[in-house]
Protein backbone atom coordinates (compact mmCIF):
# COMPACT_ATOMS: atom_id res chain seq x y z
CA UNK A 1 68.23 -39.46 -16.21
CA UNK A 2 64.71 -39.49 -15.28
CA UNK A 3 62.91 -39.73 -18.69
CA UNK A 4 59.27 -40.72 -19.46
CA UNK A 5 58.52 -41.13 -22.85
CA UNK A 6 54.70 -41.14 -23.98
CA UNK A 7 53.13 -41.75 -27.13
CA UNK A 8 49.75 -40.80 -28.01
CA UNK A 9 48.26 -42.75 -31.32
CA UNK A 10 47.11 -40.26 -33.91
CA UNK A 11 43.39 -40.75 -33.55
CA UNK A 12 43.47 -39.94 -30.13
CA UNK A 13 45.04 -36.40 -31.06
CA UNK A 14 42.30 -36.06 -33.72
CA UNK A 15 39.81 -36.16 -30.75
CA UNK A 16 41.30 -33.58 -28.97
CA UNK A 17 39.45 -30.35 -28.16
CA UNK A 18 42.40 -28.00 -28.06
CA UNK A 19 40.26 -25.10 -26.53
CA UNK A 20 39.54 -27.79 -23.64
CA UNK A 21 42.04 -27.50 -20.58
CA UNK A 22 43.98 -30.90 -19.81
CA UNK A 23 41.38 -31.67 -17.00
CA UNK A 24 38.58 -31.28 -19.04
CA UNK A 25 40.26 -34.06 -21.95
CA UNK A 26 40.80 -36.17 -18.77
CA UNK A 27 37.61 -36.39 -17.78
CA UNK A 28 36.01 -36.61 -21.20
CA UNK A 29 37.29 -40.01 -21.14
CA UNK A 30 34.71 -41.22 -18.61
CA UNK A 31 31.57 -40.18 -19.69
CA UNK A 32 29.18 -41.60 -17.25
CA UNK A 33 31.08 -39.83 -14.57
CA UNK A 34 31.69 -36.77 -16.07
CA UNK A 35 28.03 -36.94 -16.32
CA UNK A 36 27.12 -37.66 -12.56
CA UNK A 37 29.67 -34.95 -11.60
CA UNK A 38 27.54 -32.29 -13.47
CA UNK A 39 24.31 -33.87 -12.23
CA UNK A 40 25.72 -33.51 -8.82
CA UNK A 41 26.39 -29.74 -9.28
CA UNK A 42 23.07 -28.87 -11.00
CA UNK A 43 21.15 -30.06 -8.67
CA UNK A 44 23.53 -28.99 -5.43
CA UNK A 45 23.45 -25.80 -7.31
CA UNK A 46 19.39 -26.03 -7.64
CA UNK A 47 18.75 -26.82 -3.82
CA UNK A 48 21.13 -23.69 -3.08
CA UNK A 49 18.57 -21.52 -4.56
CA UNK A 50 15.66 -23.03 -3.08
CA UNK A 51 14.05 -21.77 0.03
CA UNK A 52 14.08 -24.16 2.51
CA UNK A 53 10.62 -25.09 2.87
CA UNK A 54 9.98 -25.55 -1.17
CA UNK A 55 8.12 -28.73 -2.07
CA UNK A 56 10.72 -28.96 -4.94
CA UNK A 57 13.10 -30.20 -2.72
CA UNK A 58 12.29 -33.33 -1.95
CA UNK A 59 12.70 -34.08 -5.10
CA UNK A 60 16.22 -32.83 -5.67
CA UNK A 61 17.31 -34.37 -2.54
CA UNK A 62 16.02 -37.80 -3.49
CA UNK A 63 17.99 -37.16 -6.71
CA UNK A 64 21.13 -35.66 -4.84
CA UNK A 65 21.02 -39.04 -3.06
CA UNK A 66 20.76 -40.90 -6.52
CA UNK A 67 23.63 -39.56 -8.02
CA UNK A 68 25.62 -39.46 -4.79
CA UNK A 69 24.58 -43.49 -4.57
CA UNK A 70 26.22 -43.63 -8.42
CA UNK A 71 28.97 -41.34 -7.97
CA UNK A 72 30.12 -44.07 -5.03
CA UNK A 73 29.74 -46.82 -7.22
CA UNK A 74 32.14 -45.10 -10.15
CA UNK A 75 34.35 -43.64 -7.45
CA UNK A 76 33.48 -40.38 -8.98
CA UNK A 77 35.23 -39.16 -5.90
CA UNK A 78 38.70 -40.66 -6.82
CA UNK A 79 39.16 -38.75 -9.89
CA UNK A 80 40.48 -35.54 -9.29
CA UNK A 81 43.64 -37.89 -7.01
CA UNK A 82 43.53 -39.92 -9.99
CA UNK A 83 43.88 -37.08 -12.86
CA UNK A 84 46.47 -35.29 -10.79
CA UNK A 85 48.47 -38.95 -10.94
CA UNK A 86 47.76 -39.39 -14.87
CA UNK A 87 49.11 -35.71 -15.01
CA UNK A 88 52.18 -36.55 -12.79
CA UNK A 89 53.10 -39.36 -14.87
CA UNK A 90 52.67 -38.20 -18.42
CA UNK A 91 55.73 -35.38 -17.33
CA UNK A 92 52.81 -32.30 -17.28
CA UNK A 93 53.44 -30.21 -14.12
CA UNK A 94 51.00 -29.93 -11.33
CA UNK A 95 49.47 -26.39 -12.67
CA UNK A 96 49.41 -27.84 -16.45
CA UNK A 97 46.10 -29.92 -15.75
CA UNK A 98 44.29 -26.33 -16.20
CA UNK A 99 46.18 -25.46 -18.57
CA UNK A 100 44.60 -25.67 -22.74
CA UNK A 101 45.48 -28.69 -24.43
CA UNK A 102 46.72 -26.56 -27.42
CA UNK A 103 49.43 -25.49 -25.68
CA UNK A 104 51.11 -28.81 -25.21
């Protein structure tokens, strides 16, 4: 049969937020771009609220472009195809990557 078999060392499991859902453990495992993914939607989230002619946003946009410029470089863009795959191949199904870890 089909069988995957995956062992996770104990420390790992001590590091676990349970209350976290399986995406969220995911991408706590790459920090820096976890962190340029919320920079992106802060400040996408900022120039939403702006009116259009606010000084402000020149700012944000030269920071949107920034983090954009780093998100390309980390292939922040990849990650969702590549959590789905991790997900896929560790035997979770599809919906389980939302799902708590302390479920599993």
């Amino acid at each position: 049969p089909n069988l995957n078999i995956a062992v996770l060392e104990q420390s790992f499991v001590d590091e676990l937020d349970l209350e976290n859902t399986v995406r969220q453990e995911l991408l706590a495992a790459l920090p820096q771009e976890a962190k340029i993914l919320a920079g992106l939607e802060r400040v996408e989230g900022q120039l939403d609220e702006l009116p259009a002619d606010s000084p402000e946003r020149e700012s944000l946009i030269a920071e949107l472009t920034d983090l954009q410029d780093r998100g390309q470089e980390l292939r922040v863009y990849e990650i969702e195809k590549r959590m789905e795959a991790i997900v896929r191949t560790s035997g979770f199904l599809e919906q389980d990557i939302d799902q708590q870890v302390k479920f599993f």
